[in-house]
N, C-alpha and C. Protein backbone atom coordinates (compact mmCIF):
# COMPACT_ATOMS: atom_id res chain seq x y z
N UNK A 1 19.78 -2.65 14.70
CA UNK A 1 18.94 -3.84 14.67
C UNK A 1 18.86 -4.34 13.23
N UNK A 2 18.84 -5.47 13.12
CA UNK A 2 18.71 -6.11 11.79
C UNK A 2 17.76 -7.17 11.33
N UNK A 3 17.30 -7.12 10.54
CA UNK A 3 15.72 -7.70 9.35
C UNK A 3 16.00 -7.87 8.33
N UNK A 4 15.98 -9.16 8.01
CA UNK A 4 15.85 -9.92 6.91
C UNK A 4 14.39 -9.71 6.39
N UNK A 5 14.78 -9.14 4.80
CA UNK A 5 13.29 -8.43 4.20
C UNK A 5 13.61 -8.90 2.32
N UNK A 6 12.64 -9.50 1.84
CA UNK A 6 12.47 -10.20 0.52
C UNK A 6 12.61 -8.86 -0.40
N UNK A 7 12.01 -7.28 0.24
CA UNK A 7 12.23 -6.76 -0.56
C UNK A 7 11.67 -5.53 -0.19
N UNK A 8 11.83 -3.87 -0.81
CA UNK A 8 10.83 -2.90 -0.58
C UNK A 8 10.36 -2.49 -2.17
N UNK A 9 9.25 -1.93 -2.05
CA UNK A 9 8.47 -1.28 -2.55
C UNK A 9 7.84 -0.07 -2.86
N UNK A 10 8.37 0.98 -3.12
CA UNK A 10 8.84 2.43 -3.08
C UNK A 10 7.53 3.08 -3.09
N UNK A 11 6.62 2.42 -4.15
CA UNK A 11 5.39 3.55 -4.06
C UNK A 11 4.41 2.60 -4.73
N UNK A 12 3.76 1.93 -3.77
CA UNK A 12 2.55 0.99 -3.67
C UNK A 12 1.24 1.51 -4.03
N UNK A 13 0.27 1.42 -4.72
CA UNK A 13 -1.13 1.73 -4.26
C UNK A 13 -2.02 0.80 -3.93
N UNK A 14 -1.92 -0.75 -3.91
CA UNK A 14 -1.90 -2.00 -3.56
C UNK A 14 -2.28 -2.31 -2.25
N UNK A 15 -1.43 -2.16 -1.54
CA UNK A 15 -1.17 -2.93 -0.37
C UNK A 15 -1.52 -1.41 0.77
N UNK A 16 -2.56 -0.90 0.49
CA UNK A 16 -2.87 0.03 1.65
C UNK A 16 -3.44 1.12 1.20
N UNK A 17 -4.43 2.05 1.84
CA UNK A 17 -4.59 3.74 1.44
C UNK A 17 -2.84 4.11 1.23
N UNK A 18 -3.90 4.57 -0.14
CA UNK A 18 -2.99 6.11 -0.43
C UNK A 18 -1.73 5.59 -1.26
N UNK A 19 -0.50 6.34 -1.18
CA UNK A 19 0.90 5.94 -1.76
C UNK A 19 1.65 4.92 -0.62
N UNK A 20 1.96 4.05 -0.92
CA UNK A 20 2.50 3.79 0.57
C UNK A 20 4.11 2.68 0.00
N UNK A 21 4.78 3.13 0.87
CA UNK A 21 6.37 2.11 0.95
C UNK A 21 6.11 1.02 1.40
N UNK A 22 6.27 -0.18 1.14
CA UNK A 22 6.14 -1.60 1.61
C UNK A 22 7.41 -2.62 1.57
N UNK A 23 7.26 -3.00 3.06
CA UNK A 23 8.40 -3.68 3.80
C UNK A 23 8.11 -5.24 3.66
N UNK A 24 8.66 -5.86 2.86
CA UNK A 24 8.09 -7.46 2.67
C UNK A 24 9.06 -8.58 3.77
N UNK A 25 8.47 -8.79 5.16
CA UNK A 25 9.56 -9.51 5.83
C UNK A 25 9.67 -10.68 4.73
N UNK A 26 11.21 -11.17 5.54
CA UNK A 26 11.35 -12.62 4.74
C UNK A 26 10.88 -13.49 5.91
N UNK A 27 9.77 -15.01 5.94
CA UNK A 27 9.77 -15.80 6.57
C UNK A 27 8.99 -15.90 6.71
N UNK A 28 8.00 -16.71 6.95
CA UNK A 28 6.43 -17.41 7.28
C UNK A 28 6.19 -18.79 6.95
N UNK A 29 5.42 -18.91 8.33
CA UNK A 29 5.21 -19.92 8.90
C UNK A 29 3.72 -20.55 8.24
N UNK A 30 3.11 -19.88 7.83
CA UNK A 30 1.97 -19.79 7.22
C UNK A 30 1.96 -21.45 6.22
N UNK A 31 2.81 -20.22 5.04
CA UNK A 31 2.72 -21.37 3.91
C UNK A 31 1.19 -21.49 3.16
N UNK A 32 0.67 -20.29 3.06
CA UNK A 32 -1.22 -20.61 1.96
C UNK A 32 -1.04 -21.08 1.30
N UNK A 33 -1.71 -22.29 0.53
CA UNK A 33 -1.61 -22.62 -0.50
C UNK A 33 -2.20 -21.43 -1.55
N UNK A 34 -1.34 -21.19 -2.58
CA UNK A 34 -2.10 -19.68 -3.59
C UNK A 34 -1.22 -18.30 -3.28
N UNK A 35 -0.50 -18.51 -2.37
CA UNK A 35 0.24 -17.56 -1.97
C UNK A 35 1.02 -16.90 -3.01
N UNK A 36 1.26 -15.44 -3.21
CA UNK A 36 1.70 -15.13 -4.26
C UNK A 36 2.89 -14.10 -4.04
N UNK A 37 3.37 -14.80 -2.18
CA UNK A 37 4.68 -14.44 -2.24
C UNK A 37 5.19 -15.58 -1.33
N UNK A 38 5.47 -16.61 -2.38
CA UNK A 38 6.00 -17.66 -1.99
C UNK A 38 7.31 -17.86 -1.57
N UNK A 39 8.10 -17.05 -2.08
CA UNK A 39 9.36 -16.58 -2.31
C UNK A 39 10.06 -16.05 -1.12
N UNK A 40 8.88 -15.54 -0.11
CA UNK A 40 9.03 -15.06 1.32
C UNK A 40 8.96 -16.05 2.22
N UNK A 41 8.88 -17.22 2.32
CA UNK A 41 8.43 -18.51 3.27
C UNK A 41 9.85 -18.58 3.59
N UNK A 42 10.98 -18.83 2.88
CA UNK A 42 12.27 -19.49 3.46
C UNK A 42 12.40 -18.13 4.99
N UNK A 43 13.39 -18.67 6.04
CA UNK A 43 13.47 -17.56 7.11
C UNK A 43 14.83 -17.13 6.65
N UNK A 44 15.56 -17.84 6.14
CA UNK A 44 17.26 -17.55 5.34
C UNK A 44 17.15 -16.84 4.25
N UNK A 45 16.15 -16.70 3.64
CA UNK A 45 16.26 -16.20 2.16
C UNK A 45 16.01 -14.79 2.14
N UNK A 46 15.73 -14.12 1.14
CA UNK A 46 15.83 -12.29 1.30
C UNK A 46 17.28 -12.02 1.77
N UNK A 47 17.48 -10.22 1.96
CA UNK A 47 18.58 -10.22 2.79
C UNK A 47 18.61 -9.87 3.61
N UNK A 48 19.82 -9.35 4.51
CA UNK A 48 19.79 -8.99 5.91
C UNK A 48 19.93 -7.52 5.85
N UNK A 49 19.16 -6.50 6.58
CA UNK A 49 19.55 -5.34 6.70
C UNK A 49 19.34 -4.45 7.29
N UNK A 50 20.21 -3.55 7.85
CA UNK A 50 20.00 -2.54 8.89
C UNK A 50 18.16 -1.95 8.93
N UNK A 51 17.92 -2.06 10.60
CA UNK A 51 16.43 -1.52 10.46
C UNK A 51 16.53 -0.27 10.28
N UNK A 52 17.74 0.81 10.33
CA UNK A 52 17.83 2.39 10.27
C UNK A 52 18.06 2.42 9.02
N UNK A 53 18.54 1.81 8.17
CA UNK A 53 18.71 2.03 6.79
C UNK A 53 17.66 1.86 6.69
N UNK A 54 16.43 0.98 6.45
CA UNK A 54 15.22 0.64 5.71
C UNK A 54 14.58 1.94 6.21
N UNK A 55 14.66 2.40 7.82
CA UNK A 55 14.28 3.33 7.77
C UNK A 55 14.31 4.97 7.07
N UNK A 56 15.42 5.02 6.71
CA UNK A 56 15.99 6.41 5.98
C UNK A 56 15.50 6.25 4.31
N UNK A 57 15.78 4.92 4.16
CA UNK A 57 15.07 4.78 2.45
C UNK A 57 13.10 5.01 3.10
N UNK A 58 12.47 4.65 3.36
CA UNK A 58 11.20 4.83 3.86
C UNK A 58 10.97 6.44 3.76
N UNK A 59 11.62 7.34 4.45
CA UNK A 59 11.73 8.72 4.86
C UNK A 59 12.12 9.64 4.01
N UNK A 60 13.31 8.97 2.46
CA UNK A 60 13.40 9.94 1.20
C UNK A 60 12.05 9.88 0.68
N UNK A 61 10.78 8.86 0.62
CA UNK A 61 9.49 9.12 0.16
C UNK A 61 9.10 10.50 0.16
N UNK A 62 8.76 11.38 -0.81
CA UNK A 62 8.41 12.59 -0.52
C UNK A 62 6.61 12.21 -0.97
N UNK A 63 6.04 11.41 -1.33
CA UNK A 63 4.51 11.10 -1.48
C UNK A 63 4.05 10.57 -0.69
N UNK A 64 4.66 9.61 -0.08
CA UNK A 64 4.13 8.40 0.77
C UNK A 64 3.40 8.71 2.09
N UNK A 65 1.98 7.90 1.96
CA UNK A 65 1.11 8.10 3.04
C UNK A 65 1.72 7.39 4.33
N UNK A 66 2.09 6.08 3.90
CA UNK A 66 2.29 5.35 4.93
C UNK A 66 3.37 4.22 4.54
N UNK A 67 3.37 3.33 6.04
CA UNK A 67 4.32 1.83 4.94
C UNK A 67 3.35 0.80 5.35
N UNK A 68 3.52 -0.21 4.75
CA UNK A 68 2.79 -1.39 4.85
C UNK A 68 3.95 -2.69 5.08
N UNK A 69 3.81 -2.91 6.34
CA UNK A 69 4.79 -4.56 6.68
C UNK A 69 3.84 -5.33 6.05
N UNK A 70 4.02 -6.39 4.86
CA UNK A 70 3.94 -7.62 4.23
C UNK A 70 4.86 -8.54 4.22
N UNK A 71 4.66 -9.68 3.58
CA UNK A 71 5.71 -10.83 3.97
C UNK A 71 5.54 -11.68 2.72
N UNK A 72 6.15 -12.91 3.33
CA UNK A 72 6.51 -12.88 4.71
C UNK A 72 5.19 -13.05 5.56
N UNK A 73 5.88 -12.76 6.84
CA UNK A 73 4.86 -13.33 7.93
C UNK A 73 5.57 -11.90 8.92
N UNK A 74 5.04 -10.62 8.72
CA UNK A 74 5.81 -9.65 9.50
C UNK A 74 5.99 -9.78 11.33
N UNK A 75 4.86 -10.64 12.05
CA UNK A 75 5.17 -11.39 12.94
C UNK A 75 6.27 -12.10 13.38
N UNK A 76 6.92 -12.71 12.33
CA UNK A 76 8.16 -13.62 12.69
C UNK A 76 9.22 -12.72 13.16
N UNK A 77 9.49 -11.59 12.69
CA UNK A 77 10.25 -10.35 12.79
C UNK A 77 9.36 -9.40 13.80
N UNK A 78 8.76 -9.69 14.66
CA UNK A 78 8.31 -8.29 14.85
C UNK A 78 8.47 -7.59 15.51
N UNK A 79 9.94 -7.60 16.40
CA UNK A 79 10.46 -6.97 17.08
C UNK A 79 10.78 -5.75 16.19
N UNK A 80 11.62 -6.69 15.52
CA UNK A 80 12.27 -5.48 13.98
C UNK A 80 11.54 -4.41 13.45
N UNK A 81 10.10 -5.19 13.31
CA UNK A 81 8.88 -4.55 12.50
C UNK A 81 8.87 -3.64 13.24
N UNK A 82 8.39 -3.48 14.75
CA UNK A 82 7.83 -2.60 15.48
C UNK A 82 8.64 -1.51 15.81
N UNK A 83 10.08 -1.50 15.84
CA UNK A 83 11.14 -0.60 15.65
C UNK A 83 11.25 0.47 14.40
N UNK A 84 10.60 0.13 13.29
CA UNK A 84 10.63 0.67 11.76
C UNK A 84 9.14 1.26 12.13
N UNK A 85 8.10 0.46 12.73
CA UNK A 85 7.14 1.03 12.88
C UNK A 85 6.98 2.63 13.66
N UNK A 86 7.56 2.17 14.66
CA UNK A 86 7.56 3.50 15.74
C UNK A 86 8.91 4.49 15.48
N UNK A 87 9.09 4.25 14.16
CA UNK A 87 10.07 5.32 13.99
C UNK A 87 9.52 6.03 12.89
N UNK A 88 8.77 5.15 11.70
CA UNK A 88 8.07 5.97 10.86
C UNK A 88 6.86 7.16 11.67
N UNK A 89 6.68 6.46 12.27
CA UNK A 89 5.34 7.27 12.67
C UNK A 89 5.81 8.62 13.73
N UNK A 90 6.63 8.63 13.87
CA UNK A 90 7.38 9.59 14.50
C UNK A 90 7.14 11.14 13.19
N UNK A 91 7.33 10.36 11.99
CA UNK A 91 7.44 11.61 10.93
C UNK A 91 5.96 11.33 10.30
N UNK A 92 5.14 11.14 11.03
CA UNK A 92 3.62 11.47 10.79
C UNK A 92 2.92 10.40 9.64
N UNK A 93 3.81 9.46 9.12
CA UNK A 93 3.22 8.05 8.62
C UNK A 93 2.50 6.90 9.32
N UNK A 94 1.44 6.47 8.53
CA UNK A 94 0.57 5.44 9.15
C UNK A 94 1.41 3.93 8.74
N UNK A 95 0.87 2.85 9.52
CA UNK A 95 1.27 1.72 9.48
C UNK A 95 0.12 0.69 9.77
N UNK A 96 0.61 -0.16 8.21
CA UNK A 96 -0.58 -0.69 7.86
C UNK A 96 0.00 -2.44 7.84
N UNK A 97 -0.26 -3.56 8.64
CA UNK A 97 0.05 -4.73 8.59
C UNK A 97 -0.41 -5.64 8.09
N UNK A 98 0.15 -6.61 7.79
CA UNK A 98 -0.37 -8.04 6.74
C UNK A 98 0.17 -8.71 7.78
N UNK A 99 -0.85 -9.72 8.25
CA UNK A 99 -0.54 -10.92 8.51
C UNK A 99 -1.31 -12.20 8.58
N UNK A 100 -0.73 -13.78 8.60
CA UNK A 100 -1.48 -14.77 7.74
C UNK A 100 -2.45 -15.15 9.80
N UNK A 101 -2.28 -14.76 10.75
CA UNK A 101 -2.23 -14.80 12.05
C UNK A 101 -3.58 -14.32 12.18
N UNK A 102 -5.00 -14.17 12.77
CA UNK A 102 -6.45 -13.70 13.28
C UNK A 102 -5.53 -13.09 14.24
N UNK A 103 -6.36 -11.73 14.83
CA UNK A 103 -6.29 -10.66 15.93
C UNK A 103 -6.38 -10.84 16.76
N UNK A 104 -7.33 -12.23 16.97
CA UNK A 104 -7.26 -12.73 18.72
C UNK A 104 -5.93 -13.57 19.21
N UNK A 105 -5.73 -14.70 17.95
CA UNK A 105 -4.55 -15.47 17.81
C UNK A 105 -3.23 -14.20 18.31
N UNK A 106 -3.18 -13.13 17.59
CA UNK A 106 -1.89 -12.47 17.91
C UNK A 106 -2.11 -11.63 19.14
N UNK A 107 -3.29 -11.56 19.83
CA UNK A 107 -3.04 -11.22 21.18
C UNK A 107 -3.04 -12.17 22.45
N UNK A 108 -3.54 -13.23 22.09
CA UNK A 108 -3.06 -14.44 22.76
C UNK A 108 -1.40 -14.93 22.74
N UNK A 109 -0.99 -14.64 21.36
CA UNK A 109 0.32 -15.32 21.39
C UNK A 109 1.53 -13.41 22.06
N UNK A 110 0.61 -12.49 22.32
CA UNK A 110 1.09 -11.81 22.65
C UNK A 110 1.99 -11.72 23.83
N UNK A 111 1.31 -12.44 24.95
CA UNK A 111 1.41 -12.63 26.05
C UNK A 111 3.22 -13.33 26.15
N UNK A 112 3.06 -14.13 25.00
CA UNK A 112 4.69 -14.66 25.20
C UNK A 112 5.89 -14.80 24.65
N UNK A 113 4.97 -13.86 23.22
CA UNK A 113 6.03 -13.74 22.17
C UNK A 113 6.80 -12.34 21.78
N UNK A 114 8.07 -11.96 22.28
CA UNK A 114 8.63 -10.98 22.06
C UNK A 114 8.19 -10.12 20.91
N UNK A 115 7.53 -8.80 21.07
CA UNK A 115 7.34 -8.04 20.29
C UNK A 115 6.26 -7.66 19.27
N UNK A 116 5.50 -9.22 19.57
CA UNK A 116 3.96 -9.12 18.92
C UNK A 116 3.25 -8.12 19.78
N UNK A 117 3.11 -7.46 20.78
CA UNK A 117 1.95 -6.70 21.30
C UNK A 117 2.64 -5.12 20.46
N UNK A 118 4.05 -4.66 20.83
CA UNK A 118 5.07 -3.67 20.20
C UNK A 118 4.54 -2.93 19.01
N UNK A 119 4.31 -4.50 18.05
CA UNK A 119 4.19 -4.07 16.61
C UNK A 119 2.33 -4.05 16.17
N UNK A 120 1.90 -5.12 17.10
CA UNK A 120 0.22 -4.53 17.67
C UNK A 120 0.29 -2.93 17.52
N UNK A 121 0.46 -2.78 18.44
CA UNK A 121 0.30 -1.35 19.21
C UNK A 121 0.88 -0.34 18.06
N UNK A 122 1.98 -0.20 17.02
CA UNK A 122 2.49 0.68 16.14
C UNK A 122 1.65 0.77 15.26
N UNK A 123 0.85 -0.61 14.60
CA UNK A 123 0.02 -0.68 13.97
C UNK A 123 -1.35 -0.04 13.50
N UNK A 124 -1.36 1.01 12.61
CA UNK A 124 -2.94 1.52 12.45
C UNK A 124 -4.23 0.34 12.33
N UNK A 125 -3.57 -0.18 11.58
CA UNK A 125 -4.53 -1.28 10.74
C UNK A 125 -4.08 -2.47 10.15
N UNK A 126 -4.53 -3.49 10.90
CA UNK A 126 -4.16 -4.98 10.72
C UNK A 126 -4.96 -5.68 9.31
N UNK A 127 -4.49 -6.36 8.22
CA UNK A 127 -5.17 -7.12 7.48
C UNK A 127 -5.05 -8.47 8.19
N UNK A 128 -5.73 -9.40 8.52
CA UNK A 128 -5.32 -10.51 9.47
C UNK A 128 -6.25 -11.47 8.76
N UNK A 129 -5.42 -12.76 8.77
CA UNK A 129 -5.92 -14.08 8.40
C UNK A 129 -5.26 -14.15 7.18
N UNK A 130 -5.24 -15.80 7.23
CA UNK A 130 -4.32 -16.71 5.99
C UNK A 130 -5.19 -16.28 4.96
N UNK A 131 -4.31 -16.46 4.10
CA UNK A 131 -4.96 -16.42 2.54
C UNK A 131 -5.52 -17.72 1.81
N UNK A 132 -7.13 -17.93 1.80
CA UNK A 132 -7.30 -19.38 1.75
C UNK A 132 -8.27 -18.94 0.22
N UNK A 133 -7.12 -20.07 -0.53
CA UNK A 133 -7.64 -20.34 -2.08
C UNK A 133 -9.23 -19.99 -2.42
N UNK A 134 -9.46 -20.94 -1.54
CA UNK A 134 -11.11 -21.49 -2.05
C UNK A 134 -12.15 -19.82 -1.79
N UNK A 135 -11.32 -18.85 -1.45
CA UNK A 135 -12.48 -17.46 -0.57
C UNK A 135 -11.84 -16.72 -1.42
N UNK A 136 -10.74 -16.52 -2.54
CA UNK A 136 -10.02 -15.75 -3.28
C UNK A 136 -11.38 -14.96 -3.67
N UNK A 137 -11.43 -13.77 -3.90
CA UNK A 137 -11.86 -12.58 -4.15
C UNK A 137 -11.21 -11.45 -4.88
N UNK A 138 -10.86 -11.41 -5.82
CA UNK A 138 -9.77 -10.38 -6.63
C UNK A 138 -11.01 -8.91 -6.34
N UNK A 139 -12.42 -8.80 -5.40
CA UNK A 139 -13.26 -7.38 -6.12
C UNK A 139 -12.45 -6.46 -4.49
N UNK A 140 -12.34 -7.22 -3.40
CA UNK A 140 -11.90 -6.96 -2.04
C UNK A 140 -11.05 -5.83 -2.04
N UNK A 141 -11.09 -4.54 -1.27
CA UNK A 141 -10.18 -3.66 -1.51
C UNK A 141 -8.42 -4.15 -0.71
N UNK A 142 -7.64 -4.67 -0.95
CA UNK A 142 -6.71 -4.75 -0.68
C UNK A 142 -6.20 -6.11 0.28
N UNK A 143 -7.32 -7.08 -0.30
CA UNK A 143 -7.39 -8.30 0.79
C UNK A 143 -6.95 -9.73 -0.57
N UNK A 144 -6.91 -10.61 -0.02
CA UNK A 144 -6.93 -11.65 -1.08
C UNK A 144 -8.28 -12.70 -1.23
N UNK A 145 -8.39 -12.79 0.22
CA UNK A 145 -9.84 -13.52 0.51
C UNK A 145 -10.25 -13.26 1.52
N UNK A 146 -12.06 -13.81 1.45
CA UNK A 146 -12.92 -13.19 1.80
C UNK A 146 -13.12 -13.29 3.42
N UNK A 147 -12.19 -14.27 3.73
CA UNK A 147 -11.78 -14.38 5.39
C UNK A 147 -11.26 -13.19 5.96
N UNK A 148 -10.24 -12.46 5.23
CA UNK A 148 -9.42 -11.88 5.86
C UNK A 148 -10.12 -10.11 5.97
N UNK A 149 -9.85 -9.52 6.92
CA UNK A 149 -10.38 -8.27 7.74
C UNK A 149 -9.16 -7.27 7.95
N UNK A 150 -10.06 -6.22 7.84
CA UNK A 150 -9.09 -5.06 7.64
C UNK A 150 -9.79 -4.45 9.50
N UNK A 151 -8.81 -4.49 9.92
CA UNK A 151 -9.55 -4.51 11.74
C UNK A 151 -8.65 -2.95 12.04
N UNK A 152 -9.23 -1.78 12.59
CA UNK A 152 -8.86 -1.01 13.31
C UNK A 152 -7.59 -1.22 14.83
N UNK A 153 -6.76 -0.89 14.58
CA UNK A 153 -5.76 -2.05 15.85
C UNK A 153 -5.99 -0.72 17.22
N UNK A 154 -6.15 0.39 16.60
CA UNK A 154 -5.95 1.45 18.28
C UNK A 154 -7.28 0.99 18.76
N UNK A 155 -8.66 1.24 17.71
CA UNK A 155 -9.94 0.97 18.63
C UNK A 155 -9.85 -0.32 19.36
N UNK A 156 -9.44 -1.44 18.23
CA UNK A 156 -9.74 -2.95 18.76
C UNK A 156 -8.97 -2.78 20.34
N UNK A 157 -7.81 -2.41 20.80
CA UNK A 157 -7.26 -2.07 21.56
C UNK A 157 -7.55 -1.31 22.99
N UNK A 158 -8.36 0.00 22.70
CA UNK A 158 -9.28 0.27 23.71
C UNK A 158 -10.10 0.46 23.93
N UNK A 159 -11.14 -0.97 23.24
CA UNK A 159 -12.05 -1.12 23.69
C UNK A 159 -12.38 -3.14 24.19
N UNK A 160 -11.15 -3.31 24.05
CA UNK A 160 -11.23 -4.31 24.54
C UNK A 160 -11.47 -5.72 23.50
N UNK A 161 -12.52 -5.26 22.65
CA UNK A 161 -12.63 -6.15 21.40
C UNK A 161 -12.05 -6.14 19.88
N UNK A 162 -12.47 -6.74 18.84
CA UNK A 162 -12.39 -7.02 17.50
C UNK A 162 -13.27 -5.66 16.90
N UNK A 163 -12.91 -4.71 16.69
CA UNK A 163 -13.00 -3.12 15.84
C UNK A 163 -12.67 -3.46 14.24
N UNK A 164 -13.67 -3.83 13.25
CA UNK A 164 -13.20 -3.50 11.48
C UNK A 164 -13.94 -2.34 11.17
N UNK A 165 -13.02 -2.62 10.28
CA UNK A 165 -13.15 -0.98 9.06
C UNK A 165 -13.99 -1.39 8.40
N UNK A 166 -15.13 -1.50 8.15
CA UNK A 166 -15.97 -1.84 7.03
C UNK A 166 -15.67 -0.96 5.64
N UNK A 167 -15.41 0.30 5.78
CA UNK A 167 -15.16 0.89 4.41
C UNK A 167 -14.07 0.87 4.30
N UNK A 168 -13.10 0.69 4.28
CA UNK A 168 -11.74 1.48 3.58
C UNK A 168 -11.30 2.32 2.68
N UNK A 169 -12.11 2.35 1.75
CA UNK A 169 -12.09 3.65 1.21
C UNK A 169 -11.97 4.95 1.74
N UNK A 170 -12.65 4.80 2.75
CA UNK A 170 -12.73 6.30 3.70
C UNK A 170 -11.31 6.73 3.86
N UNK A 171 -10.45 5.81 4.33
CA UNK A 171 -9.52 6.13 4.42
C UNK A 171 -7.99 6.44 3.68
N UNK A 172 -8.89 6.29 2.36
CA UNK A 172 -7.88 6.89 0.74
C UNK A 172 -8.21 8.30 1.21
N UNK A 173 -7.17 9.41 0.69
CA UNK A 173 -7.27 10.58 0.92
C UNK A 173 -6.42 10.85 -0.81
């Protein structure tokens, strides 16, 4: 399978608990104004590359807690995503998502869009919602603005509703 990705990120402390590898799809639909991976919007741009390769570079990590899909818009891909997803986690890594998309929005558009429920479901923990200038927050643990939610995806899942993490910290180890 193949994914067009702007780039990886070997050993993050940024973009998630802990050490984590980060998968930047290329493509989004988004477009924030303030966005500070602008560079990820084209769907042609980045390159193309095996999802088992990204996976095997992911897996020489000998620190890494987890990976984090960023973008990009890891949605646009998320067939791809959810394939890298459910293979990391196979070797006991968490998976942590960015996307510019709300949690209800991506289970609504679940219903008809190949692979959004897939990469739902692989998902530990969703950061969800656009990145909007005017709510920028640089104190936020790992968010850009003050819209966006760090949501539990297994609870939100069975229990039917919207589940956040209010601390995240808890979950640095």
């Amino acid at each position: 399978m193949k994914i067009r990705i702007a780039g990886i990120e070997r050993e993050s402390v940024v973009d998630g608990p802990g050490v984590r590898v980060v998968i930047f799809g290329q493509g989004c639909p988004h477009r924030c104004p303030g966005c500070h991976n602008e560079h990820t919007w084209d769907p042609e741009g980045g390159i193309l590359m095996d999802a088992d390769e990204i996976i095997g570079e992911v897996l020489q990590s000998k620190i890494a807690r987890g990976v984090t899909f960023s973008g990009g818009e890891p949605f646009y891909q998320a067939s791809a995503f959810a394939y890298i997803g459910r293979e990391v986690k196979k070797h006991g890594l968490d998976v942590v998502t960015y996307t510019g998309y709300v949690f209800e929005k991506l289970l609504e558009l679940a219903e008809s869009k190949e692979g959004f429920f897939d990469l739902l479901r692989c998902s530990d923990y969703l950061i969800d919602g656009p990145f909007i200038l005017a709510q920028r927050d640089l104190s936020l643990a790992f968010r850009g603005s003050k819209n966006q939610r760090i949501i539990d995806v297994k609870k939100s899942l069975e229990s039917g509703s919207t589940v956040l993490k209010s601390e995240w910290e808890t979950l640095v180890v």
